[in-house]
Protein backbone atom coordinates (compact mmCIF):
# COMPACT_ATOMS: atom_id res chain seq x y z
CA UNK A 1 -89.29 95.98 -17.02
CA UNK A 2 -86.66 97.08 -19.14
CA UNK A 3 -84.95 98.84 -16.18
CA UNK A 4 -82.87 95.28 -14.96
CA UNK A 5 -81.08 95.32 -18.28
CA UNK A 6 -79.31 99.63 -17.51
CA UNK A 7 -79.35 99.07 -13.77
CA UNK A 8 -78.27 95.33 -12.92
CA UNK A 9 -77.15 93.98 -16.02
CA UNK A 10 -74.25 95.81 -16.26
CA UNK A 11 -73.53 95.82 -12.61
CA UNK A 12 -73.48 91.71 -12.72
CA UNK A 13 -71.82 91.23 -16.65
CA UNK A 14 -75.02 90.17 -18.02
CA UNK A 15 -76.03 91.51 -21.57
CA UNK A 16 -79.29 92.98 -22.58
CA UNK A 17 -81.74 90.49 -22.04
CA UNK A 18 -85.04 90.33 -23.76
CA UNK A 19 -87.90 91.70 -21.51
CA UNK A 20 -91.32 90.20 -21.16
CA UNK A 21 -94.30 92.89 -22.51
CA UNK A 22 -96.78 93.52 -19.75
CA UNK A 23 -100.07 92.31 -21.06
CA UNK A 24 -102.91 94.67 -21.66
CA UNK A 25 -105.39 94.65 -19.32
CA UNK A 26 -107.69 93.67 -21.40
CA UNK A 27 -106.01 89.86 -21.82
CA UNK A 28 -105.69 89.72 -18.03
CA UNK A 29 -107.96 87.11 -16.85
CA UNK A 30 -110.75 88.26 -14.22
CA UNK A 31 -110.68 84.62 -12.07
CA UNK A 32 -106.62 84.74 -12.09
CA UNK A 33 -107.39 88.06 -10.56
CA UNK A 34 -110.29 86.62 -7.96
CA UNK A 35 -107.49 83.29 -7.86
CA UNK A 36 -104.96 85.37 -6.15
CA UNK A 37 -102.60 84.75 -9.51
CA UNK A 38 -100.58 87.62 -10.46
CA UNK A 39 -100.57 88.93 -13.82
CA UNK A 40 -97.47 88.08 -14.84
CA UNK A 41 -97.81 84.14 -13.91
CA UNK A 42 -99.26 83.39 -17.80
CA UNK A 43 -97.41 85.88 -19.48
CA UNK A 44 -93.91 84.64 -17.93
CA UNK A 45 -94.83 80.47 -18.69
CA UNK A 46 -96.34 81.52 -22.04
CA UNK A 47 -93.57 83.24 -23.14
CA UNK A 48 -90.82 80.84 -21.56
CA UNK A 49 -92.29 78.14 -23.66
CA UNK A 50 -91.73 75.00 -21.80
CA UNK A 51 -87.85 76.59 -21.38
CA UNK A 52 -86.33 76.81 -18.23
CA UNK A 53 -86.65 80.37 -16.72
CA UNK A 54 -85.79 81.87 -13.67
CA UNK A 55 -88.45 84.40 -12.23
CA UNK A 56 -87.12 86.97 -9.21
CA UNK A 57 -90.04 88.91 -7.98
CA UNK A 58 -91.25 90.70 -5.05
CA UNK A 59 -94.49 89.49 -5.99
CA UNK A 60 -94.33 86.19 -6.33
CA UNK A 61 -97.11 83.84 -4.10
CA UNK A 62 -96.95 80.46 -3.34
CA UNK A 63 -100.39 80.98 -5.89
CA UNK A 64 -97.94 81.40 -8.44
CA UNK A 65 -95.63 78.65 -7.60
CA UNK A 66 -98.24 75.96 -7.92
CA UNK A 67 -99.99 77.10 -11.01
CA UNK A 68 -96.61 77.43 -12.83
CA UNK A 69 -95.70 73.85 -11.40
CA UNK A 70 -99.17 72.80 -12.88
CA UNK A 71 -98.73 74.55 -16.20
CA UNK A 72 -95.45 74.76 -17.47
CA UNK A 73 -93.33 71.49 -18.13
CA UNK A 74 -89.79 73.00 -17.81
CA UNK A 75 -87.84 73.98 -15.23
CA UNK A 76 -88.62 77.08 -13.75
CA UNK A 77 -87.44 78.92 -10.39
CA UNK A 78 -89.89 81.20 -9.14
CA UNK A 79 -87.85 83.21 -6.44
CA UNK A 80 -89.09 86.13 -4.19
CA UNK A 81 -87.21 88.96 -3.12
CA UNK A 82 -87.70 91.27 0.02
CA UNK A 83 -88.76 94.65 -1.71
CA UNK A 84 -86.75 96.40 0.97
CA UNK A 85 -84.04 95.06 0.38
CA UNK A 86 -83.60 94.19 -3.08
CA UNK A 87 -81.47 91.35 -3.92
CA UNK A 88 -78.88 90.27 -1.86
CA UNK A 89 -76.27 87.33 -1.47
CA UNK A 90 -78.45 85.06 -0.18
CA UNK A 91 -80.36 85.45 -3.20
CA UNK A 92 -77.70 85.26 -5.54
CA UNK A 93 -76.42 82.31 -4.15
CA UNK A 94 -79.68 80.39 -4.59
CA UNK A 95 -79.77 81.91 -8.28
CA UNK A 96 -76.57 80.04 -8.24
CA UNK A 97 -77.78 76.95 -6.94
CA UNK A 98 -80.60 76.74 -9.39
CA UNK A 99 -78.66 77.46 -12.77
CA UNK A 100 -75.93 74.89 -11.80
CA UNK A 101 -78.40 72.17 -10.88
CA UNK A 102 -79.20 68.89 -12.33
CA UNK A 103 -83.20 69.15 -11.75
């Protein structure tokens, strides 16, 4: 949550950057649950708005990939990171990639 923008922000020169709420889990649908989608799926393309977004996760399921690809008309990078190892230059690199890309 709010963590990224006192522990990586600054580490990277990015400024504070809004955060996404966690839904309550009373708005968290049962079938996205039985689905395999992860909670923060509708919450992320709802709040992005048809804007592009980048989403780096350790939780992030090729469920996820096609529902956002179904449901949200922007673009939007959906990129999992190993838990283990946090992110690393690989992943920065395709961060990269993605911002300074023409699709």
């Amino acid at each position: 949550m709010a963590d990224a923008n006192n522990c990586v922000a600054p580490l990277i020169g990015l400024p504070q950057l809004p955060v996404v709420a966690r839904p309550e889990p009373s708005d968290i649908d049962e079938q996205d649950e039985r689905d395999g989608l992860h909670w923060k799926t509708r919450t992320v393309v709802n709040w992005a708005a048809g804007r592009p977004y980048a989403w780096i996760d350790d939780e992030i399921t090729d469920t996820d990939r096609t529902w956002v690809s179904t449901h949200h008309h922007g673009q939007a990078l959906l990129h999992r990171i190993d838990p283990r190892q946090g992110l690393t230059d690989t992943d920065y690199t395709a961060l990269a990639e993605w911002l300074h890309s023409d699709s």
